[in-house]
Protein backbone atom coordinates (compact mmCIF):
# COMPACT_ATOMS: atom_id res chain seq x y z
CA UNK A 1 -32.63 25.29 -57.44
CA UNK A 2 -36.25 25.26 -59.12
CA UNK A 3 -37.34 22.52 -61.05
CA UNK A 4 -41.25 22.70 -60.43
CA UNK A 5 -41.69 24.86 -64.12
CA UNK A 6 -39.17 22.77 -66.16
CA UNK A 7 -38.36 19.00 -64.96
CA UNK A 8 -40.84 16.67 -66.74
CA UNK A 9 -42.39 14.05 -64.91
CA UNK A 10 -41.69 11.16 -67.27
CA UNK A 11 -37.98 10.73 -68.74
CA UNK A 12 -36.93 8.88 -71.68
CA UNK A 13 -32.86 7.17 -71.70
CA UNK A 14 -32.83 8.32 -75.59
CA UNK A 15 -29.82 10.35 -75.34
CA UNK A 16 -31.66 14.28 -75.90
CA UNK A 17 -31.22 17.08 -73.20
CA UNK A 18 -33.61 17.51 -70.40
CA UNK A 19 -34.18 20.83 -68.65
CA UNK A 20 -33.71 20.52 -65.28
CA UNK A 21 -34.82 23.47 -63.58
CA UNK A 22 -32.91 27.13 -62.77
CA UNK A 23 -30.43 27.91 -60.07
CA UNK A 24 -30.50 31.79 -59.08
CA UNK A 25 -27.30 33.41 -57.30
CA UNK A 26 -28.16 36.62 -55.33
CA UNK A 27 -25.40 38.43 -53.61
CA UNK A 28 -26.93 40.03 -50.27
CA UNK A 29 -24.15 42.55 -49.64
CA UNK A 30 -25.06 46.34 -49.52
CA UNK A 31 -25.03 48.41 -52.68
CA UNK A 32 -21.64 49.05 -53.48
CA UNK A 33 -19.49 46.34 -52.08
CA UNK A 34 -17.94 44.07 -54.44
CA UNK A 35 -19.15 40.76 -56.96
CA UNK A 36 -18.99 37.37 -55.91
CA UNK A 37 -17.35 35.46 -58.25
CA UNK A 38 -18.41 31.63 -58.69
CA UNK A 39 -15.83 29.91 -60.45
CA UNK A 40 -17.39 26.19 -59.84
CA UNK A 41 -20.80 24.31 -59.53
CA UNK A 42 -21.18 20.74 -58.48
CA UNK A 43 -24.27 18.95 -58.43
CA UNK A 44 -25.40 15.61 -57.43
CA UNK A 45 -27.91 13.47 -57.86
CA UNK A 46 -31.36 11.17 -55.84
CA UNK A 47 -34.67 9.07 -56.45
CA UNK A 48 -37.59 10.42 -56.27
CA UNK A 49 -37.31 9.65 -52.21
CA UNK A 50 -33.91 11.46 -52.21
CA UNK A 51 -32.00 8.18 -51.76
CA UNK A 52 -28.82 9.31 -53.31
CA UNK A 53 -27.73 7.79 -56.68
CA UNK A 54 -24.96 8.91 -59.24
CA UNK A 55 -25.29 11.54 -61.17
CA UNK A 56 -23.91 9.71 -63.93
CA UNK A 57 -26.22 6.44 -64.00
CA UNK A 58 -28.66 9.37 -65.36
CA UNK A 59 -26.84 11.87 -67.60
CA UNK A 60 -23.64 11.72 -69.65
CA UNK A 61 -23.46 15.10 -69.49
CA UNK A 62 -24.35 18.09 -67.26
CA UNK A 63 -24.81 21.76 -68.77
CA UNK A 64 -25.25 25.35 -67.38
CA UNK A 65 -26.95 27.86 -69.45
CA UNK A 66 -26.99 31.26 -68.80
CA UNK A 67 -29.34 33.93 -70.86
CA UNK A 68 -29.47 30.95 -73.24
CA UNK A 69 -26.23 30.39 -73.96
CA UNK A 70 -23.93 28.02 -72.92
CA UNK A 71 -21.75 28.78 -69.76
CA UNK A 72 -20.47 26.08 -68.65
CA UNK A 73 -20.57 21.90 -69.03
CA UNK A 74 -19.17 19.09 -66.64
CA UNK A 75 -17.14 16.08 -68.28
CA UNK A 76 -18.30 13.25 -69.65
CA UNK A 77 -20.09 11.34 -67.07
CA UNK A 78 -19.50 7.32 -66.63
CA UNK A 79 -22.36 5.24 -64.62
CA UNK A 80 -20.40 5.99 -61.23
CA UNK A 81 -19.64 9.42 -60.95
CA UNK A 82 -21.05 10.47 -58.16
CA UNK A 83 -21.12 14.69 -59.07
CA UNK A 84 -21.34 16.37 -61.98
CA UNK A 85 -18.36 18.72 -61.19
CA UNK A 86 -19.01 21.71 -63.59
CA UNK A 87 -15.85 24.62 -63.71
CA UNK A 88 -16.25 27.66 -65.35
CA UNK A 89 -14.48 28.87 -67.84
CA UNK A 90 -14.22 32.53 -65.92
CA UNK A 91 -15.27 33.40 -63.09
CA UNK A 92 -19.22 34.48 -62.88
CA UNK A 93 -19.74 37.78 -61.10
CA UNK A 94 -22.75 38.66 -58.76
CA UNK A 95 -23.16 42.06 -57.93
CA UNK A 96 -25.28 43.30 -54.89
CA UNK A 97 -28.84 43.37 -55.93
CA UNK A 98 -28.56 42.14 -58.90
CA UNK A 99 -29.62 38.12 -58.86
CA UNK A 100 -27.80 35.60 -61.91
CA UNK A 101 -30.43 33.28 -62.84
CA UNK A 102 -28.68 29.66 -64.44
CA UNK A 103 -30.36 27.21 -66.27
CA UNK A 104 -30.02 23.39 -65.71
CA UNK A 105 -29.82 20.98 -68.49
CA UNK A 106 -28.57 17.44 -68.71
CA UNK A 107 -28.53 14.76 -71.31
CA UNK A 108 -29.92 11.44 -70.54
CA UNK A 109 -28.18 7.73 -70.61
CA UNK A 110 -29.62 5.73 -73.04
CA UNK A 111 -28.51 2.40 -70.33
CA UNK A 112 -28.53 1.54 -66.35
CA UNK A 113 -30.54 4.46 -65.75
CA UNK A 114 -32.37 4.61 -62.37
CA UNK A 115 -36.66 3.96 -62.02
CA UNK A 116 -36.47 8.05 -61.19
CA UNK A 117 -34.28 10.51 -61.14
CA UNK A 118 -33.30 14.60 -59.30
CA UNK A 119 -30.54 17.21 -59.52
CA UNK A 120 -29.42 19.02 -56.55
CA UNK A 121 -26.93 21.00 -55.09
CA UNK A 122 -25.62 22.23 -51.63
CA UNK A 123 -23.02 24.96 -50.55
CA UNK A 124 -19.75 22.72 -51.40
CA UNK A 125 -21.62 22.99 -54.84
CA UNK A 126 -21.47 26.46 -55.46
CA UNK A 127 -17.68 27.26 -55.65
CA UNK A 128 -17.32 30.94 -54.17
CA UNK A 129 -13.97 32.97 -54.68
CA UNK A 130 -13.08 33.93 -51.15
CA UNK A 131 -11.19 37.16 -50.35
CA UNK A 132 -8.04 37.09 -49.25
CA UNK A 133 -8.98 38.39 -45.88
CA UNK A 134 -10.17 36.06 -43.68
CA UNK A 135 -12.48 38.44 -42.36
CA UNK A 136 -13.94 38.97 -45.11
CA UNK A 137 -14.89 35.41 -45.92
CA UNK A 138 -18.19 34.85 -47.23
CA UNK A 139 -20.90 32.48 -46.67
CA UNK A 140 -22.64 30.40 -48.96
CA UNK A 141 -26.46 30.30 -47.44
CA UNK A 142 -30.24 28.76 -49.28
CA UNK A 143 -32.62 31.46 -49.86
CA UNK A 144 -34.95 32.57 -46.86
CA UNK A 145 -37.63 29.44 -46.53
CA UNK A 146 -35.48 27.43 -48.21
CA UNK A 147 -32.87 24.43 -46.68
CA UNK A 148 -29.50 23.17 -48.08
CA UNK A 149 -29.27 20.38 -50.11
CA UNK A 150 -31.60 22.56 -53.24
CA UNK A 151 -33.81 20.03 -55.56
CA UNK A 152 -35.17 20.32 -58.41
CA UNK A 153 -38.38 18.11 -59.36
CA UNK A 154 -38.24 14.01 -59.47
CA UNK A 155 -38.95 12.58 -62.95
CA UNK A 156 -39.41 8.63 -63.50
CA UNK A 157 -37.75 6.90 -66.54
CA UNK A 158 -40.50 5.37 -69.32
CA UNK A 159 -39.50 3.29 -71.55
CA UNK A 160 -38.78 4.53 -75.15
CA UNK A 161 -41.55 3.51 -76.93
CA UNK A 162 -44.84 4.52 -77.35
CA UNK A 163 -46.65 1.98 -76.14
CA UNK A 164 -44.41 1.60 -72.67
CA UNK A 165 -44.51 5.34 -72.05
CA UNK A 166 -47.91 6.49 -72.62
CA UNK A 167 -49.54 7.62 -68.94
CA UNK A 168 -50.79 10.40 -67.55
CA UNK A 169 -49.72 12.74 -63.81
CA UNK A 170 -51.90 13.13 -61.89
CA UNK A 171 -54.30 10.06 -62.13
CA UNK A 172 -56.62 10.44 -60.76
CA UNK A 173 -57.28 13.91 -61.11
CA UNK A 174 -59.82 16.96 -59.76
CA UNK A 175 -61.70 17.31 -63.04
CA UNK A 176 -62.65 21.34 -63.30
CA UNK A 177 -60.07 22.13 -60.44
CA UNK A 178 -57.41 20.93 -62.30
CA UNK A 179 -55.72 19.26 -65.07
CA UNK A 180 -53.67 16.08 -66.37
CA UNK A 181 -50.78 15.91 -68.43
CA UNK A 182 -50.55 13.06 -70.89
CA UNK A 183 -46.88 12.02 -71.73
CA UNK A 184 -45.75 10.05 -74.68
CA UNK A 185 -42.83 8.62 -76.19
CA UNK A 186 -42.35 9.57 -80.08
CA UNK A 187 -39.67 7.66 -82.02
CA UNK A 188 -39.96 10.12 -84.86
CA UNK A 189 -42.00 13.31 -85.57
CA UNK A 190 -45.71 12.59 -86.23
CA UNK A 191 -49.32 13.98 -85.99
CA UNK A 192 -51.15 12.94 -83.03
CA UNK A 193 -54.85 12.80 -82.47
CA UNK A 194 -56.31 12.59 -78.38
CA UNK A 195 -59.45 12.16 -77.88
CA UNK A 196 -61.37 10.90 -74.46
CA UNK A 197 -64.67 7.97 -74.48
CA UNK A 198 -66.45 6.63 -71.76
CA UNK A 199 -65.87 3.06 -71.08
CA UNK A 200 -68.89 2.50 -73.40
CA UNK A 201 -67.14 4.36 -76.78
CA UNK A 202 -69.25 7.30 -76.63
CA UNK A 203 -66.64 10.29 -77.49
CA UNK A 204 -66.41 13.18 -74.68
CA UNK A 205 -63.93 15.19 -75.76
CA UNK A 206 -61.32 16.01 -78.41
CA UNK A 207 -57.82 17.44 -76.71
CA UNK A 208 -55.89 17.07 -80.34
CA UNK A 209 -56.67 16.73 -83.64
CA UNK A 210 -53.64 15.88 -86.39
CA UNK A 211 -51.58 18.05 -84.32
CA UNK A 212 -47.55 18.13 -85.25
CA UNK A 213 -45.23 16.65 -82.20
CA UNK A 214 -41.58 16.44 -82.55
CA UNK A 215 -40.13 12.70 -81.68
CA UNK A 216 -39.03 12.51 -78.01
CA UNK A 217 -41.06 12.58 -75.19
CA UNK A 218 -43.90 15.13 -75.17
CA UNK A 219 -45.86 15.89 -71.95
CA UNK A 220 -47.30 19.18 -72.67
CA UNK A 221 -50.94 18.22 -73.56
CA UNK A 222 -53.84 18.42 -70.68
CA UNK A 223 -57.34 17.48 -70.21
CA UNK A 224 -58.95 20.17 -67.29
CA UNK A 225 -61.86 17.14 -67.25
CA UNK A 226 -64.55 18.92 -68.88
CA UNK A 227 -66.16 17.63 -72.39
CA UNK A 228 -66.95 18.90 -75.38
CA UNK A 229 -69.66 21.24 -74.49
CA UNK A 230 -67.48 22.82 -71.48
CA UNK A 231 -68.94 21.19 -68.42
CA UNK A 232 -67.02 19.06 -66.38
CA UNK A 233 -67.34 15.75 -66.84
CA UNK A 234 -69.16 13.06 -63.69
CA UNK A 235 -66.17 11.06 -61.31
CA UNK A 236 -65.56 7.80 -63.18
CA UNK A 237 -62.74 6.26 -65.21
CA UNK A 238 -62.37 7.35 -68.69
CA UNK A 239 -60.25 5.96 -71.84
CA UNK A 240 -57.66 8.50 -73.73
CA UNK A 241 -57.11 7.54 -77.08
CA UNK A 242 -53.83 8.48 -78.39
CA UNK A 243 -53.59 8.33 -82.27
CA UNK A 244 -50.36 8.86 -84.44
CA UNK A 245 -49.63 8.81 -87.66
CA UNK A 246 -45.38 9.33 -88.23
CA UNK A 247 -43.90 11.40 -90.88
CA UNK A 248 -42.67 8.36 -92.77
CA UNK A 249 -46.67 7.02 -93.03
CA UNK A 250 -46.76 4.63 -90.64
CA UNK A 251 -49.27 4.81 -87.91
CA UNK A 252 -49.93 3.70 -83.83
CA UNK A 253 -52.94 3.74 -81.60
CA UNK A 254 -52.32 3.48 -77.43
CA UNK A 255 -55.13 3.79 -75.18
CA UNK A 256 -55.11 4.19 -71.38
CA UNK A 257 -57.67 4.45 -68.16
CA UNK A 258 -57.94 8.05 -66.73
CA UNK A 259 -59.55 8.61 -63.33
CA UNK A 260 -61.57 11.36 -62.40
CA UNK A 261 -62.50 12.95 -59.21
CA UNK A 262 -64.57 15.97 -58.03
């Protein structure tokens, strides 16, 4: 299970589908021998500290994509179900060599949700059709490096609202060795504007200008810390100015303190 590319560090309970992370199935046996069919997943759920917490006091609903397409989707999920049991609808083959890749997806609660949330599975989770020979029974195993129970990233829960969710990962940050997401709740689609000052107004850079963002939570805009001219900017705390202006003409301002570190 890899979450690192996908899970988003801030959440929002507004009932939309969150992309987990991918699960890839790899069948080790020599060339020729014969599929492994997976005719169940099960996944459950932890903090951020991998305390474990329902799956369902997160998502209503669990689903498994594969190649885009849906493959497979648990039940309903109430506050206190502990797994997201997921059958398929036929068995999924994996042939020798030949790896399945899966993607993750879940939608959130919109109530009781937990301060931070993970997906995870172990090798009761991955339902393998055994042969009828019990010496030919196979073994359900993490990849080389890797150690049962599989997680994907943590994200935390933000309010849904502008204002509550607006922050930035990491802060501080290595200005000109790396970079800093901004995340931000949208209640509708809008134009947003991000600019950075110094604590004294005087404008350093401009990361967005009337751009289009699509209501939800975005977190796929970065500063790298340098300004407007390229070079990186001196350590120091610095203000990021978030301006939108919604599609039905109304319009928001949020500001917030950014750290920076060389």
């Amino acid at each position: 299970m890899d979450g690192r590319t996908a899970w988003p560090s801030a959440l929002a309970p507004d009932g939309r589908t969150v992309v987990a992370g991918l699960l890839t199935l790899s069948n080790t046996a020599p060339a020729g021998s014969d599929s492994i069919l997976v005719d169940r997943l099960a996944l459950r759920g932890s903090d951020q500290l991998e305390a474990a917490v329902p799956v369902g006091s997160a998502a209503t609903r669990v689903e498994i994509y594969r190649q885009g397409v849906l493959w497979a989707q648990s039940a309903s999920l109430g506050p206190d179900s502990t797994l997201a049991a997921i059958p398929a609808p036929s068995p999924l083959r994996v042939p020798p060599g030949n790896p399945v890749t899966l993607e993750v997806r879940w939608i959130t609660a919109a109530a009781g949700y937990p301060s931070s949330f993970r997906l995870g599975c172990d090798a009761a989770g991955i339902g393998v059709i055994q042969p009828s020979s019990a010496l030919l029974q196979i073994r359900v195993a993490p990849a080389q490096a890797l150690a049962f129970p599989l997680w994907t990233g943590a994200g935390v829960f933000a309010s849904a609202t502008l204002h509550e969710s607006y922050s930035n990962f990491p802060n501080p940050f290595a200005a000109g060795r790396g970079t800093t997401a901004f995340a931000y709740y949208l209640r509708d689609a809008g134009r947003v504007t991000l600019k950075i000052y110094t604590p004294a107004g005087d404008g350093v850079a401009t990361l967005l200008s009337d751009a289009a963002r699509l209501a939800g939570m975005n977190q796929g805009d970065f500063w790298d810390g340098r300004n407007g001219n390229g070079s990186v900017v001196r350590n120091g705390v610095y203000i990021a100015e978030l301006t939108v202006t919604f599609v039905d003409g109304s319009r928001d301002r949020v500001r917030r303190k950014v750290a920076v570190v060389r």
